[in-house]
N, C-alpha and C. Protein backbone atom coordinates (compact mmCIF):
# COMPACT_ATOMS: atom_id res chain seq x y z
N UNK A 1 55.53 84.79 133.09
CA UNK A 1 56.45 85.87 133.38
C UNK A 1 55.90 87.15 132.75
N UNK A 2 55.74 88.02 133.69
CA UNK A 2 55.11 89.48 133.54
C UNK A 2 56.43 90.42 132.51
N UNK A 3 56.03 90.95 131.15
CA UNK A 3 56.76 91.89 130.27
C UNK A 3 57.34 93.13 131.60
N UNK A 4 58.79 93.10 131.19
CA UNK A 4 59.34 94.10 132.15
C UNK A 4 60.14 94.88 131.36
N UNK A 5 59.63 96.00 130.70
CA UNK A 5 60.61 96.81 129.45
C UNK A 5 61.84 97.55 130.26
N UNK A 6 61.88 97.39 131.90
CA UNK A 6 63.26 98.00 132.04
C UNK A 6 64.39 96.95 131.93
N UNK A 7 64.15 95.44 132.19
CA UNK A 7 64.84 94.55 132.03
C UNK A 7 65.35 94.66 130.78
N UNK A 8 64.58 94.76 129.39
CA UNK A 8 65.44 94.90 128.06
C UNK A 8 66.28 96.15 127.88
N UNK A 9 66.33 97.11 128.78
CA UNK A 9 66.30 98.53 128.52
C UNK A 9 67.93 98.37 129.43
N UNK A 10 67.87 98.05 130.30
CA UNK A 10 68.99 97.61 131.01
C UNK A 10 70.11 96.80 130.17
N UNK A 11 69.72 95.74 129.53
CA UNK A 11 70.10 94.89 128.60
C UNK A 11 70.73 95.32 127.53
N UNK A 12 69.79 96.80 126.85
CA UNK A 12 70.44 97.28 126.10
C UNK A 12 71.21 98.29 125.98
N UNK A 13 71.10 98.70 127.00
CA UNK A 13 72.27 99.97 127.55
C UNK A 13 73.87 99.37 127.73
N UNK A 14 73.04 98.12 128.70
CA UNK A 14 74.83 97.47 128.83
C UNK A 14 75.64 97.18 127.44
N UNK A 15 74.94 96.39 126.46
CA UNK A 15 75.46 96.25 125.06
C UNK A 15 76.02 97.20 124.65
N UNK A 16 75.08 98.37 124.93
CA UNK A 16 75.30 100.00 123.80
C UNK A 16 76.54 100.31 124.75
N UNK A 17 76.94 100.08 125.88
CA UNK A 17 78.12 100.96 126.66
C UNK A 17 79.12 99.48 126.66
N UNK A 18 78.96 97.97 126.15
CA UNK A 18 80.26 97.58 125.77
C UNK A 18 80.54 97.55 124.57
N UNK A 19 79.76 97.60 123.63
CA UNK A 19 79.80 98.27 122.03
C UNK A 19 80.95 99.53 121.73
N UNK A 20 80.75 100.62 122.83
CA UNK A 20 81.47 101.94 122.89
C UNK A 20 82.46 101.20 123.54
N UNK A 21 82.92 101.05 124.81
CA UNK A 21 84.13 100.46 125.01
C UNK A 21 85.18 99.83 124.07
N UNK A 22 84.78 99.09 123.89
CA UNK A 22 85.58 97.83 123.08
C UNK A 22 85.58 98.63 121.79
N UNK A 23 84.87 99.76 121.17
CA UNK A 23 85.12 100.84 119.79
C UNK A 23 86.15 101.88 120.18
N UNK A 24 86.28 102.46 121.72
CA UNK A 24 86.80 103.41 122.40
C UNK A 24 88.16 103.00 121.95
N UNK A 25 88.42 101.58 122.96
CA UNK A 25 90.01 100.73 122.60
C UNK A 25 90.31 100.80 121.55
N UNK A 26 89.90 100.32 120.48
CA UNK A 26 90.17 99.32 118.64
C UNK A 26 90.51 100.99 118.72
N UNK A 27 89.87 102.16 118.84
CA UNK A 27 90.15 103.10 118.05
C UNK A 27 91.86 104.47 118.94
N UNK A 28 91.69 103.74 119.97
CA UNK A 28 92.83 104.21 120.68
C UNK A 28 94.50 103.56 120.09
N UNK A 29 94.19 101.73 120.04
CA UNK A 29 94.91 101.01 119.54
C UNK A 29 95.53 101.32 118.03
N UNK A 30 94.53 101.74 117.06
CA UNK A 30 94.20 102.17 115.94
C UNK A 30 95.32 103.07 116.06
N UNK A 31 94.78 104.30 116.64
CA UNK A 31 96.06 105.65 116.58
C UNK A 31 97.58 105.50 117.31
N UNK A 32 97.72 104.49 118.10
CA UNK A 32 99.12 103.94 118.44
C UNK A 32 99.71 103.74 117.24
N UNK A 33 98.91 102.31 116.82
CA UNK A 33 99.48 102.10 115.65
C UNK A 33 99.90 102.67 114.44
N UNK A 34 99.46 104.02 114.33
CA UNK A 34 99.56 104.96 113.51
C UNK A 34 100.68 105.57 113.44
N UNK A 35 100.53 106.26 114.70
CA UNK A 35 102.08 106.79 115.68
C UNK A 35 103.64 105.84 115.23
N UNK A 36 103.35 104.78 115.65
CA UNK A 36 104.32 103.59 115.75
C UNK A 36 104.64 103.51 114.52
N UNK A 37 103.47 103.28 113.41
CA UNK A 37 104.00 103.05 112.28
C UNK A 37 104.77 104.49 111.39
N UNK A 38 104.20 105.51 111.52
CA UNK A 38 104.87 106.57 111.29
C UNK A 38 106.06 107.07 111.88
N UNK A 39 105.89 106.39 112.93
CA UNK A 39 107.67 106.94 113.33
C UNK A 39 108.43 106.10 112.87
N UNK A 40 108.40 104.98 112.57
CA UNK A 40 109.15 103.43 111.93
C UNK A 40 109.39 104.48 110.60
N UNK A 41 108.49 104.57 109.62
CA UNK A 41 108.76 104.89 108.42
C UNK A 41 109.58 106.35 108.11
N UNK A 42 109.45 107.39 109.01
CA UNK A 42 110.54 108.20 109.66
C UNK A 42 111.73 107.85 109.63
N UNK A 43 111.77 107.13 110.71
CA UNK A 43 113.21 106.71 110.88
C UNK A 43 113.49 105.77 109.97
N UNK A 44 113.06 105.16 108.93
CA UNK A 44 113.69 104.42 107.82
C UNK A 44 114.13 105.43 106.76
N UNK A 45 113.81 106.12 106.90
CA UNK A 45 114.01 107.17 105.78
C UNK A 45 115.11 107.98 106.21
N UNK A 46 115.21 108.42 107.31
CA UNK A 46 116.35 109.02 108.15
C UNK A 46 117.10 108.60 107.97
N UNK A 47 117.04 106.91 108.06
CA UNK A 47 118.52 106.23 107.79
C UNK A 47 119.10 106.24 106.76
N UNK A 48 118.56 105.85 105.56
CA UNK A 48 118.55 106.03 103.94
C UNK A 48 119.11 107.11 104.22
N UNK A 49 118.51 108.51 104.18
CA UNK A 49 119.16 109.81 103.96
C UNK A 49 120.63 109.77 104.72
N UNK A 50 120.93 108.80 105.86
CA UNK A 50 122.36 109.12 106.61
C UNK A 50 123.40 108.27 105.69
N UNK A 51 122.98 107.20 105.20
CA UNK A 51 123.47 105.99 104.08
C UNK A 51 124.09 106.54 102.83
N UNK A 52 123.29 107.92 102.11
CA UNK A 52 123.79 108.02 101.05
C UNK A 52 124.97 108.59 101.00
N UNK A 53 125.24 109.80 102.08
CA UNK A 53 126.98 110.48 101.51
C UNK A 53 128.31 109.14 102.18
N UNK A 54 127.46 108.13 103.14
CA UNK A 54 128.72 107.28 103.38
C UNK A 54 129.07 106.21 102.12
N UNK A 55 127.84 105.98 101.45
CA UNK A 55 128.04 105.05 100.08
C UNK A 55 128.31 105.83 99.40
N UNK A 56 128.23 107.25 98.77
CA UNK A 56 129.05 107.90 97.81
C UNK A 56 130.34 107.62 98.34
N UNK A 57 130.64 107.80 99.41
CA UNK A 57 132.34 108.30 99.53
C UNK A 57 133.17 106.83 99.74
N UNK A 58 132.21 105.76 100.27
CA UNK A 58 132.86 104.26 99.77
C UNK A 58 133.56 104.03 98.91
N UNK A 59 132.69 104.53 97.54
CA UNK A 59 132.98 104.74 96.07
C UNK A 59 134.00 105.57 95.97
N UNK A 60 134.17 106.59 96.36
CA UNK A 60 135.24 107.82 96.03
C UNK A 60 136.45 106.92 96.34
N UNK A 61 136.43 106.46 97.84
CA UNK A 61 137.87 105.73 98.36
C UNK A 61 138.51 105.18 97.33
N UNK A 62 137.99 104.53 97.02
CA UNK A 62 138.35 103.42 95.60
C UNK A 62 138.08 103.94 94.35
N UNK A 63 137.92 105.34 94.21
CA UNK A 63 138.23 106.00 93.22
C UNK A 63 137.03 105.72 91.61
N UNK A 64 135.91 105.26 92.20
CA UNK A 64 135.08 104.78 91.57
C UNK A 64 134.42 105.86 91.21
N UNK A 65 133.90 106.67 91.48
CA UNK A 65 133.24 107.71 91.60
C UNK A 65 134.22 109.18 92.38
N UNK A 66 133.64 110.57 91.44
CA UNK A 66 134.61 111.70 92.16
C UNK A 66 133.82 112.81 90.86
N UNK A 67 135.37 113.68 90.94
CA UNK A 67 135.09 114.93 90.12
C UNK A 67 135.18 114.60 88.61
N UNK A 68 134.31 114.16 87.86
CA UNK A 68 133.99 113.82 86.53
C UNK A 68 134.21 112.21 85.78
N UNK A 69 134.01 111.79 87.47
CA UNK A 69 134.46 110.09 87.26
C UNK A 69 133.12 109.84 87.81
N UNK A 70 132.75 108.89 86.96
CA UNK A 70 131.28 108.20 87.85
C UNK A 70 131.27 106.54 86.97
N UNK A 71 131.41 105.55 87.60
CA UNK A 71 131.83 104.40 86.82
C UNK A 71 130.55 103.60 86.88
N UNK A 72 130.36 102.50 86.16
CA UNK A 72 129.61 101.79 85.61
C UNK A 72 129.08 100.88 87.35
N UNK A 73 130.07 100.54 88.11
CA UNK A 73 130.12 99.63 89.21
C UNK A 73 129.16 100.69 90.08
N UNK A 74 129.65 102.02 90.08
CA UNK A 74 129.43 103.16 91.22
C UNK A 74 127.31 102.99 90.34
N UNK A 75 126.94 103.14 89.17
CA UNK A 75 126.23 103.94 88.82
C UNK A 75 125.14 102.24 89.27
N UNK A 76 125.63 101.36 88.98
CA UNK A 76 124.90 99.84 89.31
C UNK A 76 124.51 99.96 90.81
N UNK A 77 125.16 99.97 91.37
CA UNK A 77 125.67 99.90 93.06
C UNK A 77 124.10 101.23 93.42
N UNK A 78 124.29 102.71 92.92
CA UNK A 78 123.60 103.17 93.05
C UNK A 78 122.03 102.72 93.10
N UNK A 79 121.90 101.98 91.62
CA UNK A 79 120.73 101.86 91.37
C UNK A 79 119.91 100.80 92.06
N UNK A 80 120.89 100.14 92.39
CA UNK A 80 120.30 99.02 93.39
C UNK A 80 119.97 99.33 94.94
N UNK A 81 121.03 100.58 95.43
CA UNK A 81 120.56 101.07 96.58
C UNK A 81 119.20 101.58 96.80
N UNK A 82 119.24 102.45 95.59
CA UNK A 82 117.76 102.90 95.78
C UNK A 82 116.82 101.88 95.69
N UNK A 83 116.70 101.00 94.40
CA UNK A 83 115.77 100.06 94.51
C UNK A 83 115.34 99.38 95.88
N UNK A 84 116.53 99.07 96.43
CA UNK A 84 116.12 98.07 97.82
C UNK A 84 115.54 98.99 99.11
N UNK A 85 115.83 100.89 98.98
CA UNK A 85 115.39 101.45 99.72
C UNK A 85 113.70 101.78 99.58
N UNK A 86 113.54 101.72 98.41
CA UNK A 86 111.99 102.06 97.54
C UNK A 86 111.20 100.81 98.00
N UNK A 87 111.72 99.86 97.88
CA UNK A 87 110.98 98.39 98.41
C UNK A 87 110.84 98.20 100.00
N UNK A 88 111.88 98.90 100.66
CA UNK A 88 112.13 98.48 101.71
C UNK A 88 110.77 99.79 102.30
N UNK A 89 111.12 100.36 101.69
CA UNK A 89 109.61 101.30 102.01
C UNK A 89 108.22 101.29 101.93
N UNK A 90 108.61 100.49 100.89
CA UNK A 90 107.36 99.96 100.01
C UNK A 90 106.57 99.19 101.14
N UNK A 91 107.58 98.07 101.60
CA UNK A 91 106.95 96.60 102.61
C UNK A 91 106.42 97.73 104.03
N UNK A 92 107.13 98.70 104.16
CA UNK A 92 106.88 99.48 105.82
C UNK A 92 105.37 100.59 105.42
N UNK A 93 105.08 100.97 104.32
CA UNK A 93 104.29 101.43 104.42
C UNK A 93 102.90 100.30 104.00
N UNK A 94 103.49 99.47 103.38
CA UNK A 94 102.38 98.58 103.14
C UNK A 94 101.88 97.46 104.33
N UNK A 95 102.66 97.64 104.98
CA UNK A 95 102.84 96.73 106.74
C UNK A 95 101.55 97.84 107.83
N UNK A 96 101.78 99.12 107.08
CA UNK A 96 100.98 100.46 108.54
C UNK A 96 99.48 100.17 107.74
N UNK A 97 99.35 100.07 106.26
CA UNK A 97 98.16 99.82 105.52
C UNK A 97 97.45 98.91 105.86
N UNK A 98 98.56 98.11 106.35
CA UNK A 98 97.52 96.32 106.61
C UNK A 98 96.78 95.97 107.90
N UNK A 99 97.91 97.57 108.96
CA UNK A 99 97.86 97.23 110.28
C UNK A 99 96.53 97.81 110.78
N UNK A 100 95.89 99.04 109.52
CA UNK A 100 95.08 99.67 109.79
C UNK A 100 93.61 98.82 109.50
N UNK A 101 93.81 98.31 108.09
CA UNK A 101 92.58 97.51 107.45
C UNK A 101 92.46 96.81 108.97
N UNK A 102 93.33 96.35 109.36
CA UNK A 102 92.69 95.06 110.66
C UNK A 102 92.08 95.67 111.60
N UNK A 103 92.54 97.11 111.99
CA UNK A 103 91.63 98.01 112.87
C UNK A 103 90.31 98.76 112.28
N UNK A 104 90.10 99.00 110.88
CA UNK A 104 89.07 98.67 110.76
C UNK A 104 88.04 97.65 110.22
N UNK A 105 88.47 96.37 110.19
CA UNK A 105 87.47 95.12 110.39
C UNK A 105 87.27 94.97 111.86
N UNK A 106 87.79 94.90 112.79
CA UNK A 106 87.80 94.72 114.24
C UNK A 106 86.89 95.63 114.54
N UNK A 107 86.36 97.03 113.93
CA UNK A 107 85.80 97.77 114.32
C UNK A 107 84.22 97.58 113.98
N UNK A 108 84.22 96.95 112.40
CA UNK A 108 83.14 96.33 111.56
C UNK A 108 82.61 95.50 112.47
N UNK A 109 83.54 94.43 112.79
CA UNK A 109 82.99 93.37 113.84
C UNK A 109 82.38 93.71 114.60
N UNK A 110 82.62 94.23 115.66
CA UNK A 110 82.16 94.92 116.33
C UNK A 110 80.90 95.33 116.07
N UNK A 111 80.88 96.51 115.54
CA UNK A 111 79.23 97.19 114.70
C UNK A 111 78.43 95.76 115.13
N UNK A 112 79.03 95.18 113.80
CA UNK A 112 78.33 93.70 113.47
C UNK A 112 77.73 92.51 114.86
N UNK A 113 78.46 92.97 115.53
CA UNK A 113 77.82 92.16 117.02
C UNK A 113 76.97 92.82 117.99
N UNK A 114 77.38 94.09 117.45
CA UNK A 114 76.57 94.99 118.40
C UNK A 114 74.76 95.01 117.84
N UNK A 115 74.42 95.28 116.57
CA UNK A 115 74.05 95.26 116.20
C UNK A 115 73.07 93.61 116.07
N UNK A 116 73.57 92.45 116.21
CA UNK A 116 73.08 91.22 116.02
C UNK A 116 72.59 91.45 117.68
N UNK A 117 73.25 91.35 118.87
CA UNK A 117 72.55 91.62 120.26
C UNK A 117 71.77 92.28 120.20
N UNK A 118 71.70 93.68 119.23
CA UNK A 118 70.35 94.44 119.62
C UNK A 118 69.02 93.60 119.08
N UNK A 119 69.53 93.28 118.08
CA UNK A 119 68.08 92.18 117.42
C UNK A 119 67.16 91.37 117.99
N UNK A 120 68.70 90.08 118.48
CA UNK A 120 68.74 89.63 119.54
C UNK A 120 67.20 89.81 120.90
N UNK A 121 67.77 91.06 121.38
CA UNK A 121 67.82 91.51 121.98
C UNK A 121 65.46 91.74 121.96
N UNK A 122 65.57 92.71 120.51
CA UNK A 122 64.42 93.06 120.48
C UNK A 122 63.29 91.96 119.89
N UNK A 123 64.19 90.95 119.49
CA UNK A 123 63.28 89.61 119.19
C UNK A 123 62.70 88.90 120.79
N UNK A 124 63.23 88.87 121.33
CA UNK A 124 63.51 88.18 123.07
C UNK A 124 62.26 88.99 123.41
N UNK A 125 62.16 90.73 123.84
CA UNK A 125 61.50 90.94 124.14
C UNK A 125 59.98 91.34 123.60
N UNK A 126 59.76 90.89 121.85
CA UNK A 126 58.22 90.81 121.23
C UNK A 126 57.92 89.76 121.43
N UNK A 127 59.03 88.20 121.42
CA UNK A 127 58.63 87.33 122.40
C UNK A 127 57.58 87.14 124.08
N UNK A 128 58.72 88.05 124.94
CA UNK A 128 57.88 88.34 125.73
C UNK A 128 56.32 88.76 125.68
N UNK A 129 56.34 89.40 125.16
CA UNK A 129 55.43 90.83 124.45
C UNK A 129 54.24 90.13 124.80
N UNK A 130 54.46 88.81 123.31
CA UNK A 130 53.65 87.78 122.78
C UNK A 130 52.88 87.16 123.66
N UNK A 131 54.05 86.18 125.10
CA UNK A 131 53.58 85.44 126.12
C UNK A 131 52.82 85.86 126.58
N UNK A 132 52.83 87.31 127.47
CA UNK A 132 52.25 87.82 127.94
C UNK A 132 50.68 88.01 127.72
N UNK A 133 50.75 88.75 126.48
CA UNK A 133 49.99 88.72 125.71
C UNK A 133 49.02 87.71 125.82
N UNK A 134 49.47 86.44 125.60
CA UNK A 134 48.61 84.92 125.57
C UNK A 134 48.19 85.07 126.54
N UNK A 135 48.72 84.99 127.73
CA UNK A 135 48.49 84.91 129.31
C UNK A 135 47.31 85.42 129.66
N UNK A 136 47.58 87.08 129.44
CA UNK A 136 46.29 87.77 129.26
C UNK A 136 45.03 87.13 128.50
N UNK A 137 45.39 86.72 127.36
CA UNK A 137 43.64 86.20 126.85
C UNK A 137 43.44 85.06 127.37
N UNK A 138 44.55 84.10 127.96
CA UNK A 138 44.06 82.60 128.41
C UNK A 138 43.01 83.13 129.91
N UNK A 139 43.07 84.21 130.46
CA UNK A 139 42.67 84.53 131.92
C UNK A 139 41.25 85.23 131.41
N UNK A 140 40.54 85.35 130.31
CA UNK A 140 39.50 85.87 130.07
C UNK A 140 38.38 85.03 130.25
């Protein structure tokens, strides 16, 4: 078999343009997820902020809390709201962190395969290279 450098050249174009594809996506997917996760953590926070004057005035009803009254139940109750809102934030921003690391290993991967085909790729054809090569001196 006669060395044909457009055959590898072909070979490696297609790789290099599904390499970009499949990086194009991960990185389109990537910024959804960004979007998505930032509007989630938005609107968790929105809510919190709509939560607090209806749990102050819970407290007021029942006289727990007011104008120079702030009770031990009201000041507990508080502290735990926040806590579970700080955590609850905590898990949503640490959920967009995790969602990202996976978009960029997927992207690594990637590299990483792209990169092993080109090798691949240029081992196959010094192979050739080689045969050829032989061919030629066996015909002398």
């Amino acid at each position: 078999m006669a060395y044909d450098p457009s055959m590898f050249e072909n070979r490696r174009r297609g790789l290099t343009q599904q390499y970009g594809a499949e990086s194009a996506m991960n990185e389109y997917a990537r910024m959804l997820a960004q979007q998505r996760g930032s509007r989630s953590l938005g609107e968790f926070q929105r809510g919190v902020t709509k939560q607090i004057p209806q749990f102050g005035r819970a407290f007021g009803r029942k006289g727990l809390v007011g104008q120079g009254i702030r009770s031990g139940i009201f000041n507990r109750a508080l502290k735990e709201f926040g806590q579970e809102a700080a955590r609850q934030q905590g898990y949503t921003t640490q959920d967009l962190a995790d969602e990202q690391r996976q978009f960029q290993f997927r992207e690594a991967q990637a590299k990483s395969g792209i990169e092993q085909s080109l090798l691949d790729l240029e081992a196959e054809k010094a192979r050739q290279i080689a045969e050829s090569a032989q061919g030629l001196l066996s015909l002398r």
